[in-house]
C-alpha atoms as a PDB file:
ATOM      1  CA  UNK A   1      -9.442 -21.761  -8.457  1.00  0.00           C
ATOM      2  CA  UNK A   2      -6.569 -19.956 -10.806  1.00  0.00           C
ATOM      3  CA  UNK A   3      -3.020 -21.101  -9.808  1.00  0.00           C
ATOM      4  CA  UNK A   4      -1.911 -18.853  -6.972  1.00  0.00           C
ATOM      5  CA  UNK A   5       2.053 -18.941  -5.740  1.00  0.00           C
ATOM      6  CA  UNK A   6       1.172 -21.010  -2.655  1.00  0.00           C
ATOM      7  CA  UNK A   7      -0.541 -23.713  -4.534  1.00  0.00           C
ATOM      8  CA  UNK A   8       2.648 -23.593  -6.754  1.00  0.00           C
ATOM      9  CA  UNK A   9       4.682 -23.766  -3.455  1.00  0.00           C
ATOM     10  CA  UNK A  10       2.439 -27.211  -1.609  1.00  0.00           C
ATOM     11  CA  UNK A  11       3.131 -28.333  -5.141  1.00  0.00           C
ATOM     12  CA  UNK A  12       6.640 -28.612  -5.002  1.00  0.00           C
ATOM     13  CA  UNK A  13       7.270 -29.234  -1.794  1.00  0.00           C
ATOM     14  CA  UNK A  14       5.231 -32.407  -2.574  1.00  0.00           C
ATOM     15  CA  UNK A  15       6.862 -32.990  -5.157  1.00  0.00           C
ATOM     16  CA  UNK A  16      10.131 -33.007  -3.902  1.00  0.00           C
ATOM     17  CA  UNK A  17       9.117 -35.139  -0.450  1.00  0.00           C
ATOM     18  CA  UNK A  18       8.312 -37.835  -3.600  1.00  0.00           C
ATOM     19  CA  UNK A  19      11.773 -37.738  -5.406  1.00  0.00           C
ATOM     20  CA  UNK A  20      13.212 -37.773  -2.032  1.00  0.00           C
ATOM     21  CA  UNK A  21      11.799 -40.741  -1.428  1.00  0.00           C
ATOM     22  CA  UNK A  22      12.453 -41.688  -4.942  1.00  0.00           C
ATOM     23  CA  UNK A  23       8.993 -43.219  -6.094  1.00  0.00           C
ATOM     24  CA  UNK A  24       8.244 -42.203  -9.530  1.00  0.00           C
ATOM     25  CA  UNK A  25       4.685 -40.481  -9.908  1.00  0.00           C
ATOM     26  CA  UNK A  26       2.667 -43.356 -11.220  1.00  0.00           C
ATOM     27  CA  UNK A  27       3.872 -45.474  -8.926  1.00  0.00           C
ATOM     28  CA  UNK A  28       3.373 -43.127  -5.736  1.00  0.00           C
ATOM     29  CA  UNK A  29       0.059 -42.406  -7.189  1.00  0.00           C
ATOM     30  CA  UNK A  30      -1.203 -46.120  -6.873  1.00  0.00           C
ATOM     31  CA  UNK A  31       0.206 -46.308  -3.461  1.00  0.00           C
ATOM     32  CA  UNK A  32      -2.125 -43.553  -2.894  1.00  0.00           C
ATOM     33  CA  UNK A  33      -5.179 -44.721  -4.796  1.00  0.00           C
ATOM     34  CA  UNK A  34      -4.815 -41.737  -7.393  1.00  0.00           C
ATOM     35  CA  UNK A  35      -4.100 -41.280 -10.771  1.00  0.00           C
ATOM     36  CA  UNK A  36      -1.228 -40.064 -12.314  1.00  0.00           C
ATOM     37  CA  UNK A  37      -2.434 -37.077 -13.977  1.00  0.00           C
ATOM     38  CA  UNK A  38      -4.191 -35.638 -11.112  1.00  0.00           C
ATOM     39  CA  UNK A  39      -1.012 -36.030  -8.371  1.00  0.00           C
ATOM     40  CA  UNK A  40       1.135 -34.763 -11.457  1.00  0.00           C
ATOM     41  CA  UNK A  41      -1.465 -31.474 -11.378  1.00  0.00           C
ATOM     42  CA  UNK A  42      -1.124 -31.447  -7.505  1.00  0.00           C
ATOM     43  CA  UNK A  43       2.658 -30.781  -7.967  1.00  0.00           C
ATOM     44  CA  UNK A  44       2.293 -28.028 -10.493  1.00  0.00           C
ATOM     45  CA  UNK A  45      -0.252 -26.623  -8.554  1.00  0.00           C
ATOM     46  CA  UNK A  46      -2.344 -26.545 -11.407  1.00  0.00           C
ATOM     47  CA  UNK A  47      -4.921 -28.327  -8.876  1.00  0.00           C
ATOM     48  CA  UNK A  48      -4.717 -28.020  -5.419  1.00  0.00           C
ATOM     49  CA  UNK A  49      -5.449 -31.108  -2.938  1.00  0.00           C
ATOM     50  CA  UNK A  50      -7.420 -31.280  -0.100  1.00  0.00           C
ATOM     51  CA  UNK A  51      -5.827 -30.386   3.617  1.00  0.00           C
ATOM     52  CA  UNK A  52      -6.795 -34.285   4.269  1.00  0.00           C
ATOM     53  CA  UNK A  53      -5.186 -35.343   0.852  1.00  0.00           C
ATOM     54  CA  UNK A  54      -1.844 -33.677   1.820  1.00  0.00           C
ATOM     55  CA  UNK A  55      -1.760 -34.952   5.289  1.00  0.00           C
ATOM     56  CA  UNK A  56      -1.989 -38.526   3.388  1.00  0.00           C
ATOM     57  CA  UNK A  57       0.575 -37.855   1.182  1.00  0.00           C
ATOM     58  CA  UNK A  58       3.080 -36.989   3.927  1.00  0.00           C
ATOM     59  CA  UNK A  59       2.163 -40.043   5.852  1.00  0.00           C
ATOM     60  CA  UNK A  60       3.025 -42.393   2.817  1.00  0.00           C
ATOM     61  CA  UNK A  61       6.209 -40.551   2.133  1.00  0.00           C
ATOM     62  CA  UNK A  62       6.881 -41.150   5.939  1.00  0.00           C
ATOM     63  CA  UNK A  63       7.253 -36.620   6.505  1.00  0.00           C
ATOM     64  CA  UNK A  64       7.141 -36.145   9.699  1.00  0.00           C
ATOM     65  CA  UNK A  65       7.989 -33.428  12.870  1.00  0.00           C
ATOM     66  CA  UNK A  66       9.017 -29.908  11.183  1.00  0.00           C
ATOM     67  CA  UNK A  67       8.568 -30.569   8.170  1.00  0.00           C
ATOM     68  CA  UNK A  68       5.519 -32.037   8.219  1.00  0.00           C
ATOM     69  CA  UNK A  69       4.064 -28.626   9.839  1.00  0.00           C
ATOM     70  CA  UNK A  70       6.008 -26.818   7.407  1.00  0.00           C
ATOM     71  CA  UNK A  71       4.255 -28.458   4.207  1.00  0.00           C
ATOM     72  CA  UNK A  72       0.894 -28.634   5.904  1.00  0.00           C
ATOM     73  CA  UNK A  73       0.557 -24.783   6.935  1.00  0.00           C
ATOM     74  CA  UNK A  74       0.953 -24.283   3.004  1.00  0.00           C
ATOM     75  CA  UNK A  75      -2.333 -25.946   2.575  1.00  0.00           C
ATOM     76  CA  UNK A  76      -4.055 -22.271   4.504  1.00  0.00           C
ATOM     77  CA  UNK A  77      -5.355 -19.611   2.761  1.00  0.00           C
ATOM     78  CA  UNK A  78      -3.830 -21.209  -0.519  1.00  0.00           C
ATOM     79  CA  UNK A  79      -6.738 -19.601  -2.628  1.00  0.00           C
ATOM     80  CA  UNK A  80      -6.461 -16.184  -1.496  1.00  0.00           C
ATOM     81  CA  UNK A  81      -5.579 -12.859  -3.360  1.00  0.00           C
ATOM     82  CA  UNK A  82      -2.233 -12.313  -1.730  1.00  0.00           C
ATOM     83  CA  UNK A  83       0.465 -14.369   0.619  1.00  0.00           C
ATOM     84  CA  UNK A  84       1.515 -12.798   3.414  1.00  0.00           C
ATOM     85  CA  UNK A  85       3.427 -13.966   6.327  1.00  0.00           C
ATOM     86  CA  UNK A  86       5.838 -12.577   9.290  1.00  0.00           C
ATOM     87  CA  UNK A  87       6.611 -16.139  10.070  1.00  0.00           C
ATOM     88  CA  UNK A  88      10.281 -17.404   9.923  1.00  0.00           C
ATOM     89  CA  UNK A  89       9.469 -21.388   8.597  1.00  0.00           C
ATOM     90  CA  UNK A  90       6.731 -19.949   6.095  1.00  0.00           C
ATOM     91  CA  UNK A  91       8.952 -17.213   5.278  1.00  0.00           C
ATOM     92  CA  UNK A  92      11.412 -19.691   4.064  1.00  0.00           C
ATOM     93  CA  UNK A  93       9.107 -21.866   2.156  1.00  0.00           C
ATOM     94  CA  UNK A  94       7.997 -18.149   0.398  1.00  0.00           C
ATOM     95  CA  UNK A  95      10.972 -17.226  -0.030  1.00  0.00           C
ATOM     96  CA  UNK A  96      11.756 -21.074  -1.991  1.00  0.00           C
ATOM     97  CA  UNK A  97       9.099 -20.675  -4.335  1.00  0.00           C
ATOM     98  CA  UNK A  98      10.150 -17.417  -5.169  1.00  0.00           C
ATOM     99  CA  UNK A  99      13.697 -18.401  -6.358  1.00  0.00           C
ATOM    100  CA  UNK A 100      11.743 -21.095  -7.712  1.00  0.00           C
ATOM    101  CA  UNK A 101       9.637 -18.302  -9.662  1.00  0.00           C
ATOM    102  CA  UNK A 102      12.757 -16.397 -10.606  1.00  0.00           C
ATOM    103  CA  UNK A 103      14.498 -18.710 -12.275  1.00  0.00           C
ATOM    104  CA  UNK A 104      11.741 -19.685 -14.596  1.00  0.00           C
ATOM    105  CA  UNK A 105      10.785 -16.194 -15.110  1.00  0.00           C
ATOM    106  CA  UNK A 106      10.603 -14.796 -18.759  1.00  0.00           C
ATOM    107  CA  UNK A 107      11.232 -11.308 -17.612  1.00  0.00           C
ATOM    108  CA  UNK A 108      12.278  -9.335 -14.512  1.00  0.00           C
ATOM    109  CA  UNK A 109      11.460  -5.668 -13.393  1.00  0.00           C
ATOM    110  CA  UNK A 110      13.542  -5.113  -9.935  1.00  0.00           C
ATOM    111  CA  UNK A 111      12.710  -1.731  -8.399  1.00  0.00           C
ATOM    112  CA  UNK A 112      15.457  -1.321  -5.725  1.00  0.00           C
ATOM    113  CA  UNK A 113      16.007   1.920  -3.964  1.00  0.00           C
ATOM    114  CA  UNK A 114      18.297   1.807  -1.467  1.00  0.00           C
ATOM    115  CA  UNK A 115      20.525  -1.254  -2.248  1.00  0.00           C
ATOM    116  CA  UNK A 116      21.937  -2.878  -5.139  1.00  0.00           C
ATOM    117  CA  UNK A 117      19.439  -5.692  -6.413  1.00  0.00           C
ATOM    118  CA  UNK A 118      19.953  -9.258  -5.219  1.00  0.00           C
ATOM    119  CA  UNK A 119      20.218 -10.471  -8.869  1.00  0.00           C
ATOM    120  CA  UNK A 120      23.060  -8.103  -9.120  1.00  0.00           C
ATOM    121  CA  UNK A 121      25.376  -8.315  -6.031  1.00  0.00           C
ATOM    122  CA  UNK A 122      28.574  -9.344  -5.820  1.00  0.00           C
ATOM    123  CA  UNK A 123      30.239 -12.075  -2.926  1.00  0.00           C
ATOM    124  CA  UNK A 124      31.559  -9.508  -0.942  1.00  0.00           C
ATOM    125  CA  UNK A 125      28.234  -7.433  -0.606  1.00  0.00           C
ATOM    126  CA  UNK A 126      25.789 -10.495  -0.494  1.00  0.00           C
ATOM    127  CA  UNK A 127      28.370 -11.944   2.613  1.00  0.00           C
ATOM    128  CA  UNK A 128      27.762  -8.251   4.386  1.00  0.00           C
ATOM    129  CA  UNK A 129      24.552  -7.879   3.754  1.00  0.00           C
ATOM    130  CA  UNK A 130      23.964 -11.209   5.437  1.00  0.00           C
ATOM    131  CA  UNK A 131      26.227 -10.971   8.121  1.00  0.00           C
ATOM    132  CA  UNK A 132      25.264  -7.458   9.313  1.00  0.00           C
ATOM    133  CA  UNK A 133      21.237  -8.690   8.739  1.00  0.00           C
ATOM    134  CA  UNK A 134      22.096 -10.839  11.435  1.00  0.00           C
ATOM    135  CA  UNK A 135      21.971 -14.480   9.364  1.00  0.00           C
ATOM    136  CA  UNK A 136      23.873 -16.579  11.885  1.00  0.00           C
ATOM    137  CA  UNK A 137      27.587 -17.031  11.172  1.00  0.00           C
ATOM    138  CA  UNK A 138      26.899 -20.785  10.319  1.00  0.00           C
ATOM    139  CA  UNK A 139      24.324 -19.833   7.662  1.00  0.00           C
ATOM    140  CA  UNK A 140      25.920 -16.799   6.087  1.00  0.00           C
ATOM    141  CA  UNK A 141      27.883 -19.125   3.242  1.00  0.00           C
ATOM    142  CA  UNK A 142      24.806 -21.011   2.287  1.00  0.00           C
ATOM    143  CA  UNK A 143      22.799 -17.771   2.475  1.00  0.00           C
ATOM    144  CA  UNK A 144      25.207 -16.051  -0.211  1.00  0.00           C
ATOM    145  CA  UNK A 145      25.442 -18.766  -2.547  1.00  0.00           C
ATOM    146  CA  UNK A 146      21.963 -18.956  -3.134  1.00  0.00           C
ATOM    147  CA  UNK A 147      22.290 -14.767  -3.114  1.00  0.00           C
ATOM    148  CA  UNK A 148      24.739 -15.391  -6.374  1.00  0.00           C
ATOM    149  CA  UNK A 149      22.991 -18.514  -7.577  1.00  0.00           C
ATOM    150  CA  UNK A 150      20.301 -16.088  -8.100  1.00  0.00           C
ATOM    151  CA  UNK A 151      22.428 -14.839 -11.177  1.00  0.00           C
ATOM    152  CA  UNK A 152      21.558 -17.459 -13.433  1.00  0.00           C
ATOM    153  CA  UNK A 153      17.843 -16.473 -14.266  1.00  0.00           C
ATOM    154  CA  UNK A 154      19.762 -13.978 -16.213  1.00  0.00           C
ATOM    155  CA  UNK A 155      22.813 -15.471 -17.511  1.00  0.00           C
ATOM    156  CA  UNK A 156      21.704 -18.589 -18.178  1.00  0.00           C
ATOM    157  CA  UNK A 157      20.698 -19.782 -22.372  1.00  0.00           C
ATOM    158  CA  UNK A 158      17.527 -18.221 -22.702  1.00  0.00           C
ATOM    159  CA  UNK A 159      17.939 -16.043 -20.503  1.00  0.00           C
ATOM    160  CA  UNK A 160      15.386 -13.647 -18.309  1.00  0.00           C
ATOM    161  CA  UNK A 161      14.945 -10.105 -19.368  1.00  0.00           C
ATOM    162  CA  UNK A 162      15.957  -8.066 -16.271  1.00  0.00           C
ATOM    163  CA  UNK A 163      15.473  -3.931 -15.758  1.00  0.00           C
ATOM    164  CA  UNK A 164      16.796  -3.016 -12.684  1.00  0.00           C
ATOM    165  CA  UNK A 165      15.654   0.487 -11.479  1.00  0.00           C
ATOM    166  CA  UNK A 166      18.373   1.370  -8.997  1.00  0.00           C
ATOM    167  CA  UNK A 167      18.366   4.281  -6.687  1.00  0.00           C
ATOM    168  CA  UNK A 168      21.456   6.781  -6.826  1.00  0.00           C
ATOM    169  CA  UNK A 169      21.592   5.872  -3.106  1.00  0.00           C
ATOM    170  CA  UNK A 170      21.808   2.540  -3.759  1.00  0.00           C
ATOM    171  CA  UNK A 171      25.587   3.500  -5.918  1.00  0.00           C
ATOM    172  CA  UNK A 172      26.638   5.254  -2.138  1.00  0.00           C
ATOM    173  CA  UNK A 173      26.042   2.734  -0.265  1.00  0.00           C
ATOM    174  CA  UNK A 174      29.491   0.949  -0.033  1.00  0.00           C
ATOM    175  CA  UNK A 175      28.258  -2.275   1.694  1.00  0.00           C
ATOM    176  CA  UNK A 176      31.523  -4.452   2.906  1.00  0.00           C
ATOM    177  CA  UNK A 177      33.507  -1.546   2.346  1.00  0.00           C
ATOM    178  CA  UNK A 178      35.062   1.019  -0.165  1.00  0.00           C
ATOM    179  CA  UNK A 179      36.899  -1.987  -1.795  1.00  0.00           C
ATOM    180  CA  UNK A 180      33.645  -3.975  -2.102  1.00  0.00           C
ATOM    181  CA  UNK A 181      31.448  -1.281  -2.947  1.00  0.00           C
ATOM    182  CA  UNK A 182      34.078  -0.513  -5.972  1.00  0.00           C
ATOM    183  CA  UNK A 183      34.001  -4.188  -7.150  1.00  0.00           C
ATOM    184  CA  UNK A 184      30.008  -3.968  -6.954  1.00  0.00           C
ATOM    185  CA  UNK A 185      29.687  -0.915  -9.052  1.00  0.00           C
ATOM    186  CA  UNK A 186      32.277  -2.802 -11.438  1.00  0.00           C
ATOM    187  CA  UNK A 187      29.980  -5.672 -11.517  1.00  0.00           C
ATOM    188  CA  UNK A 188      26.962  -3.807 -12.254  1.00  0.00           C
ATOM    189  CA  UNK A 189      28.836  -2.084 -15.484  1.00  0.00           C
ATOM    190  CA  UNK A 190      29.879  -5.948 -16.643  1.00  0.00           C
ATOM    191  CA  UNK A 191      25.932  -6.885 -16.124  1.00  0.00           C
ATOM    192  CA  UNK A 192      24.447  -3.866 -17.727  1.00  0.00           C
ATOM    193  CA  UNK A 193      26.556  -4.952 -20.933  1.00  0.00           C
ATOM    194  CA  UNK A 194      24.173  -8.290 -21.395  1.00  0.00           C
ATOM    195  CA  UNK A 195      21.788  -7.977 -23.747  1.00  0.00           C
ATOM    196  CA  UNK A 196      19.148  -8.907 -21.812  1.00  0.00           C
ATOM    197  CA  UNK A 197      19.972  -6.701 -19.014  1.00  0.00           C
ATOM    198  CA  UNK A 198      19.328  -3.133 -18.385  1.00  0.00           C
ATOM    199  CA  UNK A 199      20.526  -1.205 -15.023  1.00  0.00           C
ATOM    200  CA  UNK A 200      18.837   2.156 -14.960  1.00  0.00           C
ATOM    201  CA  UNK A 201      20.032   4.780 -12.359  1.00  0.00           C
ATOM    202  CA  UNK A 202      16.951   6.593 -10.660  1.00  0.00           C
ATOM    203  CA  UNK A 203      18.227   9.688  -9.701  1.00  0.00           C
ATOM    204  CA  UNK A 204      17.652  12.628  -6.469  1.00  0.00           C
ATOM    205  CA  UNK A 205      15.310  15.267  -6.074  1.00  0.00           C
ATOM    206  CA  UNK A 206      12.711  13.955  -8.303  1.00  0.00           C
ATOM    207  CA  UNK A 207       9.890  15.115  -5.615  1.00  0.00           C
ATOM    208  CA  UNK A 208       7.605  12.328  -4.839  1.00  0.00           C
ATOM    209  CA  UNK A 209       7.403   8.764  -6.555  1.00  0.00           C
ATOM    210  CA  UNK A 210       6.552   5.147  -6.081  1.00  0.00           C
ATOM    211  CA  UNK A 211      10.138   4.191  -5.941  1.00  0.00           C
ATOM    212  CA  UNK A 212      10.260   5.652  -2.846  1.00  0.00           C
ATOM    213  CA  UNK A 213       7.511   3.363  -0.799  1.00  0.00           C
ATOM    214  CA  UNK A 214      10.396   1.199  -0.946  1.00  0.00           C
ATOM    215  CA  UNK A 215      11.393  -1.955  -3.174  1.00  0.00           C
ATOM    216  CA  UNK A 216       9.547  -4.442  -5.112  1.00  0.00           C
ATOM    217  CA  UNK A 217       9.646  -7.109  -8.085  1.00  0.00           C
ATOM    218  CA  UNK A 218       7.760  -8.092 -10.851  1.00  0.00           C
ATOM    219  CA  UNK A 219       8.277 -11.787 -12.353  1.00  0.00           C
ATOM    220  CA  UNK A 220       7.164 -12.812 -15.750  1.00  0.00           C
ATOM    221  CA  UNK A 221       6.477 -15.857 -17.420  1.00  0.00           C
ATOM    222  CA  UNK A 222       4.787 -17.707 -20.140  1.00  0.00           C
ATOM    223  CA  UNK A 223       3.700 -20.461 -18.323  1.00  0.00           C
ATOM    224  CA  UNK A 224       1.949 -18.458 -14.966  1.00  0.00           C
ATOM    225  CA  UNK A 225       0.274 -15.311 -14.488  1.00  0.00           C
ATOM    226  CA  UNK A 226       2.910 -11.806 -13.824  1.00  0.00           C
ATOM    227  CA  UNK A 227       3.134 -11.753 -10.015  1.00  0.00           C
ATOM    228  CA  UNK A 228       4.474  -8.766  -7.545  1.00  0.00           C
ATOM    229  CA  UNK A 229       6.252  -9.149  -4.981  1.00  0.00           C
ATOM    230  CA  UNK A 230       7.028  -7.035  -1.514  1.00  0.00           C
ATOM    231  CA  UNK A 231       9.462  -7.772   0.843  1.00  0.00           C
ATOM    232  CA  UNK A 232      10.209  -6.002   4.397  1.00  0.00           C
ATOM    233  CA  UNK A 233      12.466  -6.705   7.416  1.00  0.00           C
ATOM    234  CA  UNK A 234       9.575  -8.524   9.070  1.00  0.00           C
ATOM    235  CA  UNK A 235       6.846  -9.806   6.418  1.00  0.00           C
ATOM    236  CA  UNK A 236       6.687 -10.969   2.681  1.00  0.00           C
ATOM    237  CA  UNK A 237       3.847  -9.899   0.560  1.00  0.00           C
ATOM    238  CA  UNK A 238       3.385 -11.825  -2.653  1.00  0.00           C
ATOM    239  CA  UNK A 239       0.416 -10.265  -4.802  1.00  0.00           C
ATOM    240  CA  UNK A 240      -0.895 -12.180  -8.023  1.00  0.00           C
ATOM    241  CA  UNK A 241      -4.650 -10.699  -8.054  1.00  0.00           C
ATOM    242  CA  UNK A 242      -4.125  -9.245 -11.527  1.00  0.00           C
ATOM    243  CA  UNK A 243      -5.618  -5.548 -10.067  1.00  0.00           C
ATOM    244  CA  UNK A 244      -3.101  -5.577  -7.493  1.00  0.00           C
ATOM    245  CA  UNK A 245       0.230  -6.600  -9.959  1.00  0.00           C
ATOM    246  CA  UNK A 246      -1.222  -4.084 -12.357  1.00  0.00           C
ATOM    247  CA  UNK A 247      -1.061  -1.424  -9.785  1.00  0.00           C
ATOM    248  CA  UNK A 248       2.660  -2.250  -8.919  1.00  0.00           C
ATOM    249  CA  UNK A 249       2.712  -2.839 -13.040  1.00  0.00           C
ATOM    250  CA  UNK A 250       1.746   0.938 -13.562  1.00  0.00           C
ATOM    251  CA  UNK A 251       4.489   2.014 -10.425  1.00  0.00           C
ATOM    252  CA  UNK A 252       7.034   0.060 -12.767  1.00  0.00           C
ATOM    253  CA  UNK A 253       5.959   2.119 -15.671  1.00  0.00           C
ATOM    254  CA  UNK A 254       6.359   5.559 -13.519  1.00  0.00           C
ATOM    255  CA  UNK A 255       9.663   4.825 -12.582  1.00  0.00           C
ATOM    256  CA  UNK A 256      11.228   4.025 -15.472  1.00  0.00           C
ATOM    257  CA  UNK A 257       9.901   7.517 -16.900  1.00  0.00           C
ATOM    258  CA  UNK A 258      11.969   9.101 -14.353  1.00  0.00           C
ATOM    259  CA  UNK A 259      15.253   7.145 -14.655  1.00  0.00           C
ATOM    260  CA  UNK A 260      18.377   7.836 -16.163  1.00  0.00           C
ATOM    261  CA  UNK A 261      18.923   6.495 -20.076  1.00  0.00           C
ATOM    262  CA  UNK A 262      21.035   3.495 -20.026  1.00  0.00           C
ATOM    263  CA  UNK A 263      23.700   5.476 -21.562  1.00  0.00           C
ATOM    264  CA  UNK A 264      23.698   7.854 -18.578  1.00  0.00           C
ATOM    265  CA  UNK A 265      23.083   5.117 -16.069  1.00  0.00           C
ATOM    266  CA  UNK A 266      25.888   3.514 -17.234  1.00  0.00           C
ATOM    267  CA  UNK A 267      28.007   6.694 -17.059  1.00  0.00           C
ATOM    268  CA  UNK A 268      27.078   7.322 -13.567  1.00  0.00           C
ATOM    269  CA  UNK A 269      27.519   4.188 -12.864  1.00  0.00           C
ATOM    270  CA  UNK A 270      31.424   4.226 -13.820  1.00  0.00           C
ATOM    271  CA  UNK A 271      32.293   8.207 -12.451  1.00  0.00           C
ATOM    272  CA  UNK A 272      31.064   7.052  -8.859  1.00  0.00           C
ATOM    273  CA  UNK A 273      33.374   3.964  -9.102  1.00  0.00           C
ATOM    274  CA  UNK A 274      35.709   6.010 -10.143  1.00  0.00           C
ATOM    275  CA  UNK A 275      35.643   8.812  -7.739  1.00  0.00           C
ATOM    276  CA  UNK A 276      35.532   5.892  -5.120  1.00  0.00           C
ATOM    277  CA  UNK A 277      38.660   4.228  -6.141  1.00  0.00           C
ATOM    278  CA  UNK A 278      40.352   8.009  -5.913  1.00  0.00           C
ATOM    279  CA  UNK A 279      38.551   8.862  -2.607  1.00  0.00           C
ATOM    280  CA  UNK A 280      39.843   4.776  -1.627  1.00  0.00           C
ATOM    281  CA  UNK A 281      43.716   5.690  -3.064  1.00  0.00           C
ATOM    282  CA  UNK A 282      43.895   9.108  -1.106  1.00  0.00           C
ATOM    283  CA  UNK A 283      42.931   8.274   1.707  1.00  0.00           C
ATOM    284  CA  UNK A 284      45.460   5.233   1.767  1.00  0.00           C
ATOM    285  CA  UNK A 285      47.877   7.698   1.152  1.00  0.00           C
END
């Protein structure tokens, strides 16, 4: 079996129940009656254990309740072309091994539509995004720091290569405000200006294209397979059948044809911040 995202995901998850616990791997695997190598290839997912094996490791580590179902309902499916799932817990634990993903990525191709890219965002628009997505009030801080913690896989030393294909829509959209969609079109003119990052505006009345199916990202890396991913209101799609990524890969490819050059990304960019600050300053008046 190749290394699929959920076998990546049980990995870590075991992994971390471990170093919660903290019991180095050789020793955990002789309280198990394994070797070292083969639990260290469990939590890489390089190998994936058996439903029984898991529900062993859990015990010893003393995982129980939630949790227990959480790290369990990982161990379904795990071989299969594509992970999919509308449910909430699951959705979390996807959504985990994606940052997880991210951050170790080599490079980064963000198609994005309708709103400015996660990667991208400011404070102000990741806090209204969450708050009008209807993250309870409680949650909403935690949600946007990991929102801007995101940031890293691209600043960072050795940093991912990001291309962000950004709707014009997406520069209209003044989430949290005229103010905040200002600082956010600011903030994508300081990104663009990395070397490893390029924001490229696609623009209107282009007639049909695969931008407009809606959003989706492609992760590189060196160490795993490229892998797409799809992600609704409702349900997460995570595709890393190489047919399937190729066919997202090729969408990519499309898309980029049709953009703006950076040059004139970058100068849209700045005359819609600008007529927004004027529109902001008149109206004031």
């Amino acid at each position: 079996m190749s290394k699929t995202p959920k076998a990546v995901a049980l990995g870590r998850a075991l992994r971390q129940a471990r170093e919660q616990r903290r019991v180095s791997l050789r020793d955990f695997a002789f309280r198990i009656d394994r070797d070292a190598p083969t639990l260290s290839r469990w939590e890489t997912g390089d190998r994936v254990p058996r439903p029984e094996q898991v529900a062993r490791i859990l015990a010893a580590l003393r995982v129980r309740g939630e949790r227990f179902d959480r790290i369990m309902a990982l161990t379904q499916g795990i071989d299969l072309p594509q992970w999919i799932t509308t449910d909430p817990v699951e959705r979390g634990e996807q959504r985990a091994a994606y940052l997880a993903y991210e951050q170790g990525a080599s490079g980064i191709v963000q198609i994005s539509p309708l709103q400015i890219p996660e990667l991208l965002q400011t404070e102000e628009v990741a806090t209204a995004i969450a708050t009008a997505s209807g993250v309870p009030l409680p949650d909403v801080p935690r949600r946007t720091a990991d929102t801007l913690g995101r940031a890293t896989a691209v600043t960072r030393q050795q940093p991912a290569r990001l291309t962000a294909l950004i709707g014009l829509s997406a520069l209209h959209q003044n989430v949290g405000g005229p103010e905040a969609g200002f600082e956010q079109l600011r903030h994508l003119v300081e990104m663009a200006k990395l070397p490893n990052v390029e924001v490229l505006v696609v623009p209107f009345g282009l007639g049909w294209h695969p931008a407009l199916d809606g959003a989706f990202s492609l992760l590189e890396s060196s160490a795993r397979d490229t892998v797409a991913f799809v992600e609704t209101r409702v349900t997460t799609l995570w595709l890393h059948r190489s047919e399937d990524v190729r066919t997202y890969q090729r969408d990519a490819d499309a898309i980029r044809a049709l953009a703006l050059s950076p040059l004139e990304s970058l100068r849209t960019i700045t005359d819609t911040a600008q007529r927004l600050r004027a529109s902001g300053k008149a109206r004031a008046n």
